[in-house]
N, C-alpha and C. Protein backbone atom coordinates (compact mmCIF):
# COMPACT_ATOMS: atom_id res chain seq x y z
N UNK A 1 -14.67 4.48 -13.56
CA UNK A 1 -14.52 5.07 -12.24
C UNK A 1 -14.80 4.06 -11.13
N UNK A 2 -15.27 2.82 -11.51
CA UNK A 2 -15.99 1.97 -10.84
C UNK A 2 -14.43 1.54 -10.21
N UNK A 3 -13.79 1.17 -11.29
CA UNK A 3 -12.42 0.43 -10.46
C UNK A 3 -11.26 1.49 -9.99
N UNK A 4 -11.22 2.44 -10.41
CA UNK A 4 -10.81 3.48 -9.03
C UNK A 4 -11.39 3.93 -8.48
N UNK A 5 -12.47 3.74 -7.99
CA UNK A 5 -13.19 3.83 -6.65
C UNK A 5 -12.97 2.54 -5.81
N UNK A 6 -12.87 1.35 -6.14
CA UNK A 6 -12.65 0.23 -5.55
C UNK A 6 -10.85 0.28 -4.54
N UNK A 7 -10.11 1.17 -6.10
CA UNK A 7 -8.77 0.48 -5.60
C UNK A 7 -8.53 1.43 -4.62
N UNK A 8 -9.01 3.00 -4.53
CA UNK A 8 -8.38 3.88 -3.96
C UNK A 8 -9.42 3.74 -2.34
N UNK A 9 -10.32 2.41 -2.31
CA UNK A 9 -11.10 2.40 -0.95
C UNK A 9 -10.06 1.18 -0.74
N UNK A 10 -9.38 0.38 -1.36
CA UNK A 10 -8.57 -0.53 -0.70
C UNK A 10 -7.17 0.02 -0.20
N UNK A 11 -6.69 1.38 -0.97
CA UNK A 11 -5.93 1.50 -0.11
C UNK A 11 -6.01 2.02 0.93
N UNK A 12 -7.31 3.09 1.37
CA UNK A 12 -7.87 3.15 2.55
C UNK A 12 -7.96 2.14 3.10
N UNK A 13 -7.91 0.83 2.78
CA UNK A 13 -8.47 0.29 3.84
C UNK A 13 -7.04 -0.43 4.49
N UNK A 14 -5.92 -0.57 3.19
CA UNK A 14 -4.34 -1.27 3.73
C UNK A 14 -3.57 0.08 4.77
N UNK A 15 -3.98 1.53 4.48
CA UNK A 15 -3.46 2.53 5.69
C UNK A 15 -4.06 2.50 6.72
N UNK A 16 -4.73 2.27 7.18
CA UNK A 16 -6.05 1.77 7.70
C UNK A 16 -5.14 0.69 8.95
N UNK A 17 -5.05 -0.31 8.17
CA UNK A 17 -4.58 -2.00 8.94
C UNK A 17 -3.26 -1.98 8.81
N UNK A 18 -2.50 -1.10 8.16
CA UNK A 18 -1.17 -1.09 8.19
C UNK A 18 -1.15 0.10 9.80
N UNK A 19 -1.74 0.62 9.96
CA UNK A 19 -1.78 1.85 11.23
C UNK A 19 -1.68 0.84 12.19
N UNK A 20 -3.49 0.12 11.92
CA UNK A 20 -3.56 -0.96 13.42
C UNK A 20 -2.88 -2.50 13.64
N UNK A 21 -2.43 -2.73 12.67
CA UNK A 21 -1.58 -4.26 12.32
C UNK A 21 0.05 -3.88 12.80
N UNK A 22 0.77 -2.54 12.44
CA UNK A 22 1.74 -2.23 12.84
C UNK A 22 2.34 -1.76 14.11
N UNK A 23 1.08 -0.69 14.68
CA UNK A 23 1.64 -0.22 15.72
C UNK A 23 1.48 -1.44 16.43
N UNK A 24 0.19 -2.61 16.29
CA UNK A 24 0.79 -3.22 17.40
C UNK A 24 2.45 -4.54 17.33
N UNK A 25 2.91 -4.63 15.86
CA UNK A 25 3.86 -5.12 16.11
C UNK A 25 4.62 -4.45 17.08
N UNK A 26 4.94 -3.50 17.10
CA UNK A 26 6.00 -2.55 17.62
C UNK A 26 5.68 -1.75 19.17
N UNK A 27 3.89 -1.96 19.61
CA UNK A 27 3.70 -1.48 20.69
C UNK A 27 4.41 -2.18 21.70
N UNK A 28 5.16 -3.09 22.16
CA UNK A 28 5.63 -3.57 23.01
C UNK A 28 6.94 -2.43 23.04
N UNK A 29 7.58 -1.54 22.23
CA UNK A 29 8.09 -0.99 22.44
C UNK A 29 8.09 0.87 23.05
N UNK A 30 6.51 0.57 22.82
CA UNK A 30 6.09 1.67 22.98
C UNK A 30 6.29 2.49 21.95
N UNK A 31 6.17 2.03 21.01
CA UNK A 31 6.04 2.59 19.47
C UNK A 31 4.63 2.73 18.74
N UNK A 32 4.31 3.77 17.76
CA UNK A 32 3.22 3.71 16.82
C UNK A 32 3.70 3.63 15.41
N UNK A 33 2.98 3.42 14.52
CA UNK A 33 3.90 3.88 12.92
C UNK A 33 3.99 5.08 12.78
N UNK A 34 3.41 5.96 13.32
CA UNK A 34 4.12 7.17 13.29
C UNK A 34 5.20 7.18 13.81
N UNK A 35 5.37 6.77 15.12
CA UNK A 35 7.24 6.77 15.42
C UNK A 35 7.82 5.68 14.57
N UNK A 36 7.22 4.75 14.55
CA UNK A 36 8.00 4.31 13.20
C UNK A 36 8.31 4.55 12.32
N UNK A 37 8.07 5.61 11.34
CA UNK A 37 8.15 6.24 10.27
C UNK A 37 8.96 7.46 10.89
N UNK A 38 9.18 8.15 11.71
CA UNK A 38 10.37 8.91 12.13
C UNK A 38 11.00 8.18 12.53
N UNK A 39 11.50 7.47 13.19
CA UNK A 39 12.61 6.55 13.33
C UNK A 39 13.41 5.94 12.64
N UNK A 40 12.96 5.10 11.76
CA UNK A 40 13.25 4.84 10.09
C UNK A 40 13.64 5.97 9.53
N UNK A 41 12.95 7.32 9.41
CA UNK A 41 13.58 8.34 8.57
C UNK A 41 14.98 8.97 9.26
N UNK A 42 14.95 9.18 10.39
CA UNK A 42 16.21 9.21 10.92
C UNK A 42 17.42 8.43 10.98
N UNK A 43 16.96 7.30 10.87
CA UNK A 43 17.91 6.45 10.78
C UNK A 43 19.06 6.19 9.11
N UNK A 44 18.61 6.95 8.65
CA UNK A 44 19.23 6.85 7.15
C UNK A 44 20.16 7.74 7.34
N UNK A 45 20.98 7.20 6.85
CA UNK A 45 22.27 7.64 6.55
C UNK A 45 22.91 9.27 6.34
N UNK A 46 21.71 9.92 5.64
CA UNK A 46 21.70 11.35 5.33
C UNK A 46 21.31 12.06 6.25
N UNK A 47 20.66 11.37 7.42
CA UNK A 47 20.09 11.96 8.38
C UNK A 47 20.81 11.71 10.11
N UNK A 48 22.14 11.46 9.69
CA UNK A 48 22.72 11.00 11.13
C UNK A 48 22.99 12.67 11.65
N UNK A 49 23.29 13.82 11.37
CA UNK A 49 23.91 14.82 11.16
C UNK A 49 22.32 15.69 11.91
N UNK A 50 21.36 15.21 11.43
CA UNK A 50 19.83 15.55 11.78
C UNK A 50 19.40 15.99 10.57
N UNK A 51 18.30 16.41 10.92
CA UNK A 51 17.15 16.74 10.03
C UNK A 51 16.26 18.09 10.42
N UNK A 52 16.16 19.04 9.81
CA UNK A 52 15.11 19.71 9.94
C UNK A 52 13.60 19.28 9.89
N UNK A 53 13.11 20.02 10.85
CA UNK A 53 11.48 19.68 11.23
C UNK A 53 10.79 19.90 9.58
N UNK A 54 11.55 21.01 8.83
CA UNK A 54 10.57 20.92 7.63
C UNK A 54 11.10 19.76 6.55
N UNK A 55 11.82 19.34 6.34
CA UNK A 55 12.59 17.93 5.92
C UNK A 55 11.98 16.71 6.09
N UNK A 56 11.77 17.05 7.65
CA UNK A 56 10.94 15.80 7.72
C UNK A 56 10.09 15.24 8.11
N UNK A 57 9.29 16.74 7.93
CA UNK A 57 7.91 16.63 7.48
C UNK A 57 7.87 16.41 5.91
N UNK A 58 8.32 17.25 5.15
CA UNK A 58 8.29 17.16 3.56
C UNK A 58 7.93 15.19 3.39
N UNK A 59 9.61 14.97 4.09
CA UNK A 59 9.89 13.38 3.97
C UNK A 59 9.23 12.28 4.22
N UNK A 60 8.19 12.56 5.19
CA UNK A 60 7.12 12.13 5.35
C UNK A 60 5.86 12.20 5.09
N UNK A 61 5.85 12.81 4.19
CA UNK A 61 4.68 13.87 3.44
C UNK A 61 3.18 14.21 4.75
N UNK A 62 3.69 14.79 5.82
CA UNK A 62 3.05 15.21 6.90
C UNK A 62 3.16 16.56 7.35
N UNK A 63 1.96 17.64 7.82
CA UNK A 63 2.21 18.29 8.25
C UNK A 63 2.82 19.19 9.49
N UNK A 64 3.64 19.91 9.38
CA UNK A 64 4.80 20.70 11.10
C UNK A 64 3.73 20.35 11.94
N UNK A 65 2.19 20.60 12.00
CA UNK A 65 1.58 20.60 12.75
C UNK A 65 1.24 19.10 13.50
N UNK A 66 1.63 18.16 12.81
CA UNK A 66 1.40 16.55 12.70
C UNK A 66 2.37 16.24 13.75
N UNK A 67 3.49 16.89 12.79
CA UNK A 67 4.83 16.07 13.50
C UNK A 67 5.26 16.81 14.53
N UNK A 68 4.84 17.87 14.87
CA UNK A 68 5.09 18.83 16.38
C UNK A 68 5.02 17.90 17.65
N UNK A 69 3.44 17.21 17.61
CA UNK A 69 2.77 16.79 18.75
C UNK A 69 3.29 15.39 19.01
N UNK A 70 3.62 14.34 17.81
CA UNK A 70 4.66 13.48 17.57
C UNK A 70 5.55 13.73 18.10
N UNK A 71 7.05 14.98 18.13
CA UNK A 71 8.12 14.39 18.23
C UNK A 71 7.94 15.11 19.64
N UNK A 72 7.14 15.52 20.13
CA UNK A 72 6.74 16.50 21.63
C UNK A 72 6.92 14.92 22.44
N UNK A 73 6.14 13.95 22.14
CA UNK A 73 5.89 12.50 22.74
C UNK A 73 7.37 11.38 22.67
N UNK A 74 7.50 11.75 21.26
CA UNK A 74 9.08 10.96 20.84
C UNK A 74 10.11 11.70 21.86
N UNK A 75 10.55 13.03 22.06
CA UNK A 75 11.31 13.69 22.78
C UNK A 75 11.21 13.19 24.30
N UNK A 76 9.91 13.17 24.69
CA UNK A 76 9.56 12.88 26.09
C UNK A 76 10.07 11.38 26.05
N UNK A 77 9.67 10.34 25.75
CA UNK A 77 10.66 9.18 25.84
C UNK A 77 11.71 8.83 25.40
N UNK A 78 12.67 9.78 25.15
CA UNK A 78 14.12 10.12 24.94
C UNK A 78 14.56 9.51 23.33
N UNK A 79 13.75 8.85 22.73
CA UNK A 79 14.07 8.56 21.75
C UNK A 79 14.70 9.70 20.59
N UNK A 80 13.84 10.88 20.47
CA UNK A 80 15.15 11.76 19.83
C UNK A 80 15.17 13.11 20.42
N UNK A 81 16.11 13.81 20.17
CA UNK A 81 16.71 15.25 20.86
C UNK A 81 16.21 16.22 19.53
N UNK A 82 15.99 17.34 20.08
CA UNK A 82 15.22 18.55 19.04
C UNK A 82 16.72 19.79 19.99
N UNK A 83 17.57 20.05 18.72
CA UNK A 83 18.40 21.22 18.87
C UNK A 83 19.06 21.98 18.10
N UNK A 84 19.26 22.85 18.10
CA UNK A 84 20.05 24.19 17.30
C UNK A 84 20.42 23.80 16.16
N UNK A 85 20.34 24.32 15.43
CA UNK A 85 21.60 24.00 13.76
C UNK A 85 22.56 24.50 14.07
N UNK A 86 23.46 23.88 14.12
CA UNK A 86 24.90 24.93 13.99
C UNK A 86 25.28 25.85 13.09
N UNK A 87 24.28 25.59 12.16
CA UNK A 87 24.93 26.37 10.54
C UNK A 87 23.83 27.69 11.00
N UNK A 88 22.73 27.43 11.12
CA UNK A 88 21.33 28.25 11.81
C UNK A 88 21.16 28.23 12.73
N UNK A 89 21.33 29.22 13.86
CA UNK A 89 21.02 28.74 14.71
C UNK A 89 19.25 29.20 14.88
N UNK A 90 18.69 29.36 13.72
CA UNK A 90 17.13 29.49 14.19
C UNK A 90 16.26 28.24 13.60
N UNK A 91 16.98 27.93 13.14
CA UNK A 91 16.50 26.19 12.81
C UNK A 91 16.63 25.38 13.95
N UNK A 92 16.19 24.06 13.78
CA UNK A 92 16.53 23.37 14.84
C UNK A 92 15.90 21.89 14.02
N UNK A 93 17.35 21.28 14.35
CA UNK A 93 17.42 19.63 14.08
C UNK A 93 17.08 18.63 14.95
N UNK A 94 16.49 17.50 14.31
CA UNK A 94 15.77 16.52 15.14
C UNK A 94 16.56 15.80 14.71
N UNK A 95 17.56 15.01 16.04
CA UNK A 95 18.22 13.56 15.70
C UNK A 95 17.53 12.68 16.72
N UNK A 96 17.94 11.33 16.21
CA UNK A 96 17.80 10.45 17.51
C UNK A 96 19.22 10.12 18.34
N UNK A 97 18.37 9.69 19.52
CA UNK A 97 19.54 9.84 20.33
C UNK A 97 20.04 8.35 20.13
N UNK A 98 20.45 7.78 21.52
CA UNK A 98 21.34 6.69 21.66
C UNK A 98 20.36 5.80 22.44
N UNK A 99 19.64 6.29 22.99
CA UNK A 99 18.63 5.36 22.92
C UNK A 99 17.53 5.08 22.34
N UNK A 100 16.92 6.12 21.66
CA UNK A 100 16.10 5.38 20.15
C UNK A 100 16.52 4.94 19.23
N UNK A 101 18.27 4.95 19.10
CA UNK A 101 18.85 4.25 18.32
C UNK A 101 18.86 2.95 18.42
N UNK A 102 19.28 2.73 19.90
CA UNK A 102 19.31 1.17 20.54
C UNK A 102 17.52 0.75 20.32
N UNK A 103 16.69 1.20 20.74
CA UNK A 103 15.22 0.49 21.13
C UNK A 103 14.47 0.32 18.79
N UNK A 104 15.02 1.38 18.04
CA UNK A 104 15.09 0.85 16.64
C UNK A 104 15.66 0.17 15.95
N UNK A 105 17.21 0.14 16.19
CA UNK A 105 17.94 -1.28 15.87
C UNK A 105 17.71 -2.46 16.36
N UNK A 106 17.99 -2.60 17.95
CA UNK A 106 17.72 -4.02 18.26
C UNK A 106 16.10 -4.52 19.08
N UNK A 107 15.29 -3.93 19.00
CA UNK A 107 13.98 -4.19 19.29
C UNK A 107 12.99 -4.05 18.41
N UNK A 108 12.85 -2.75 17.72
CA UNK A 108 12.06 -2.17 16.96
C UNK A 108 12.08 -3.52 15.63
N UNK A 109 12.90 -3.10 14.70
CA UNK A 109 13.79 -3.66 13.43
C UNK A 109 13.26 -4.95 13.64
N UNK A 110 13.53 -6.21 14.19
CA UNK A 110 13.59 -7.73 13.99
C UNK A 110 11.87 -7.40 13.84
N UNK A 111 10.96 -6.89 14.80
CA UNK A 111 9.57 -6.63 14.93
C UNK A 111 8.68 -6.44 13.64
N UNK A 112 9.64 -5.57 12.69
CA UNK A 112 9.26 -4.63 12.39
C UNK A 112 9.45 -5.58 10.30
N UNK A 113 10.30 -6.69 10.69
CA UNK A 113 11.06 -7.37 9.42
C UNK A 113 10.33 -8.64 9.64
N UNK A 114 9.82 -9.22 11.10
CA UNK A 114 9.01 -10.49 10.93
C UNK A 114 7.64 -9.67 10.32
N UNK A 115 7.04 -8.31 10.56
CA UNK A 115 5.47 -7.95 10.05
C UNK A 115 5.57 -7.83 8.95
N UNK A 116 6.68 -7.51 8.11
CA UNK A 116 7.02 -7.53 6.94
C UNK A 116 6.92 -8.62 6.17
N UNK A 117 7.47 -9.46 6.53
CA UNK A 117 7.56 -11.30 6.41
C UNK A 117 5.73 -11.59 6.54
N UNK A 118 5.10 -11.30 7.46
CA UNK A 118 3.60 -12.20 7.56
C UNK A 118 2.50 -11.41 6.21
N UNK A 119 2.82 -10.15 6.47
CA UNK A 119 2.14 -9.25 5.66
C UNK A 119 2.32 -9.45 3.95
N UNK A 120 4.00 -9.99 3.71
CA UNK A 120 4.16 -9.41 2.39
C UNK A 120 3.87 -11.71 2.13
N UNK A 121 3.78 -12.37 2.66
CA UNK A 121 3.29 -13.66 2.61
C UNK A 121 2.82 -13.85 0.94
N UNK A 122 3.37 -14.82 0.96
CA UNK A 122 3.10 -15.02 -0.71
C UNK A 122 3.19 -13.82 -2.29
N UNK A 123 4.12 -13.34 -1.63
CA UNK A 123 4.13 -12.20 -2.51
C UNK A 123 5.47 -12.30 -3.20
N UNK A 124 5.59 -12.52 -4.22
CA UNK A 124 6.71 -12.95 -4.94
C UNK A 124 7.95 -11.71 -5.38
N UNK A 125 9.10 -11.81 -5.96
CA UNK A 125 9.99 -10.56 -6.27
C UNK A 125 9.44 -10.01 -7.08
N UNK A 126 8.43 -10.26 -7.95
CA UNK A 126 7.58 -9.72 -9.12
C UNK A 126 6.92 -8.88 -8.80
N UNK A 127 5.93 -9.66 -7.64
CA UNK A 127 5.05 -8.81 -7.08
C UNK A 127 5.56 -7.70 -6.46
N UNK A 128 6.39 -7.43 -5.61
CA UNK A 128 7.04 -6.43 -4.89
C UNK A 128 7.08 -5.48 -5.38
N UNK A 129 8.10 -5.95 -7.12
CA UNK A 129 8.68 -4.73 -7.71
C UNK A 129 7.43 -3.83 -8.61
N UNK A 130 6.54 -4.76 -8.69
CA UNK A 130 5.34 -4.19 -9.60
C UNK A 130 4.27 -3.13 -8.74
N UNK A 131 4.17 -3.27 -7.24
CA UNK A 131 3.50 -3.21 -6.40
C UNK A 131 3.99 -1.69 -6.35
N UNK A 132 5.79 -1.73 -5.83
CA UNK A 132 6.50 -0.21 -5.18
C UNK A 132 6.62 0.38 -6.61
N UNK A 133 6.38 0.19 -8.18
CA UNK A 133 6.23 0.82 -9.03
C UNK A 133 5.10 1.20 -9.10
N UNK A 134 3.98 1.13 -9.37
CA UNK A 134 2.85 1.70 -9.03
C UNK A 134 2.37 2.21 -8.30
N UNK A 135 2.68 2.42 -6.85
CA UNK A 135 2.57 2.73 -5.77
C UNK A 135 3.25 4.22 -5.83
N UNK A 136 4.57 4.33 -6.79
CA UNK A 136 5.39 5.35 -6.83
C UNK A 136 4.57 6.27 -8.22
N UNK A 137 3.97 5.63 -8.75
CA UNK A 137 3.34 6.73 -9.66
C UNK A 137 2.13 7.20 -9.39
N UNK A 138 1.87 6.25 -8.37
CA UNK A 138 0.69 6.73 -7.65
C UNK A 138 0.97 7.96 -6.98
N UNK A 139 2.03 8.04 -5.81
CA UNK A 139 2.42 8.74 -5.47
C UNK A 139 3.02 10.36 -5.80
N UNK A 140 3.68 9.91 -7.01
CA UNK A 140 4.01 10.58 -7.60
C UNK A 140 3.04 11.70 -8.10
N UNK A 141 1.94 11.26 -9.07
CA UNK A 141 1.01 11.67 -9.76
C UNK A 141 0.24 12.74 -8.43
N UNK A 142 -0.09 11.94 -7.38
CA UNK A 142 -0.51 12.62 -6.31
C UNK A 142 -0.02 14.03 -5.35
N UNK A 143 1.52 13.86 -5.95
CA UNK A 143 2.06 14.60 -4.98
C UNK A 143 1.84 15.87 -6.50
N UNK A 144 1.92 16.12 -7.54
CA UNK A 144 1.74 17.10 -8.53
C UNK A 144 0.53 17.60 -8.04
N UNK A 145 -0.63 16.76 -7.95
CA UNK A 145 -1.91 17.49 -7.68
C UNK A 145 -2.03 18.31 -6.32
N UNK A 146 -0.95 17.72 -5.38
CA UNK A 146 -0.68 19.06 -4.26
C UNK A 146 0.02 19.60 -4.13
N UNK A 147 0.99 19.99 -5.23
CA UNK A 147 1.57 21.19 -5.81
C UNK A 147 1.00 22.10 -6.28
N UNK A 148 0.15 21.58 -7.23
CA UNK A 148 -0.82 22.16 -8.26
C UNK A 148 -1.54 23.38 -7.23
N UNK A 149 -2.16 22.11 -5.96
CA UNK A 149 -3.10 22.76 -5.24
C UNK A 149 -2.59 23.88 -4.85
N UNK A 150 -1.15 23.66 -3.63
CA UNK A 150 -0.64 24.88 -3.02
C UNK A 150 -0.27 26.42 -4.05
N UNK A 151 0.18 25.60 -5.38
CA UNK A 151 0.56 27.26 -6.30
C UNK A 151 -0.48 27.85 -6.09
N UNK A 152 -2.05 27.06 -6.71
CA UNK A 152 -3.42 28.05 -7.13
C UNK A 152 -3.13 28.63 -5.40
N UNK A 153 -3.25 27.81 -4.17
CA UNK A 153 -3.59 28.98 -3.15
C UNK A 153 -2.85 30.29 -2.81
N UNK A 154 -1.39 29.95 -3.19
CA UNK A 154 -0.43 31.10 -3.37
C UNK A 154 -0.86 32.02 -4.11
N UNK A 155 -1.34 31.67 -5.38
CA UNK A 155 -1.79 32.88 -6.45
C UNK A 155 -3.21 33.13 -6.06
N UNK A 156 -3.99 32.53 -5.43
CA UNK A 156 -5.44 33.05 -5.32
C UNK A 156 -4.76 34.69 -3.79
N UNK A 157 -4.26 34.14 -3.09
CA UNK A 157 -3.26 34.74 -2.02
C UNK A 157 -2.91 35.95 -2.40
N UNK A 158 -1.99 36.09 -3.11
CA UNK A 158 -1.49 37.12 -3.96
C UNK A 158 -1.95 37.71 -4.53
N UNK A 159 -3.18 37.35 -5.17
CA UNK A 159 -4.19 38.30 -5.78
C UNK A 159 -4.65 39.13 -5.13
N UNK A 160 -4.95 38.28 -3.95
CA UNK A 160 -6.31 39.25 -3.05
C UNK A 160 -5.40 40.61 -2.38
């Protein structure tokens, strides 16, 4: 337990410096990694069309309540538009617009690929691939145990 207690305080400590090491690559844009991480998720390909607020929250593994007050701030500096589904209209899709498109492609991005470059420093193709594999079963493994969690509260729920 000794060495997962070590590794799981180091990755506290890389979310941690990845929060304060990142936002300030990108604060000149008036960005945080939280808008970085919606921005990026919007920007994919599956998501030009938009995204539902619960999508992408899921996609970000964050809660509506997280990303409310987020895209309340993102909206206010025009970076993305919150509107209707056409298919629903009681849903409502979050795209980015045309100008958080412009300020994530050509400002954000180069920022965002040199922190990438200083950070991932001496880190070989080995390392990478060994790193985002473990990282993914980490993940993985993690995201079962809050499945696990939400069924028991559903059924403790249902009981009562």
């Amino acid at each position: 337990m000794e060495l997962a207690n070590r590794l799981f305080f180091r990755l506290y400590q890389c979310a941690n410096l990845l929060h304060k090491t990142g936002s300030r690559a990108v604060e000149s844009e008036g960005l945080t990694t939280q808008q970085w991480a919606v921005l990026g998720a919007l920007s994919r390909p599956e998501a030009h069309l938009g995204v539902s607020v619960n999508d992408l929250a899921r996609y970000l593994m964050v809660s509506r309540q997280n990303l409310a007050g987020l895209m309340g701030r993102m909206e206010r500096n025009g970076h993305i538009c919150v509107e209707p589904d056409k298919r629903d209209r009681r849903s409502r899709l979050i795209k980015m617009t045309e100008s958080g498109r412009h300020v994530w492609l050509l400002q954000a991005l180069p920022k965002i690929h040199a922190y990438y470059e200083q950070v991932l420093d001496e880190f070989s193709m080995g390392d990478l691939t060994h790193t985002l594999h473990y990282l993914l079963k980490l993940l993985d493994n993690m995201q079962k145990l809050d499945q696990d969690s939400e069924d028991e509260t559903k059924d403790q729920k249902s009981a009562a």
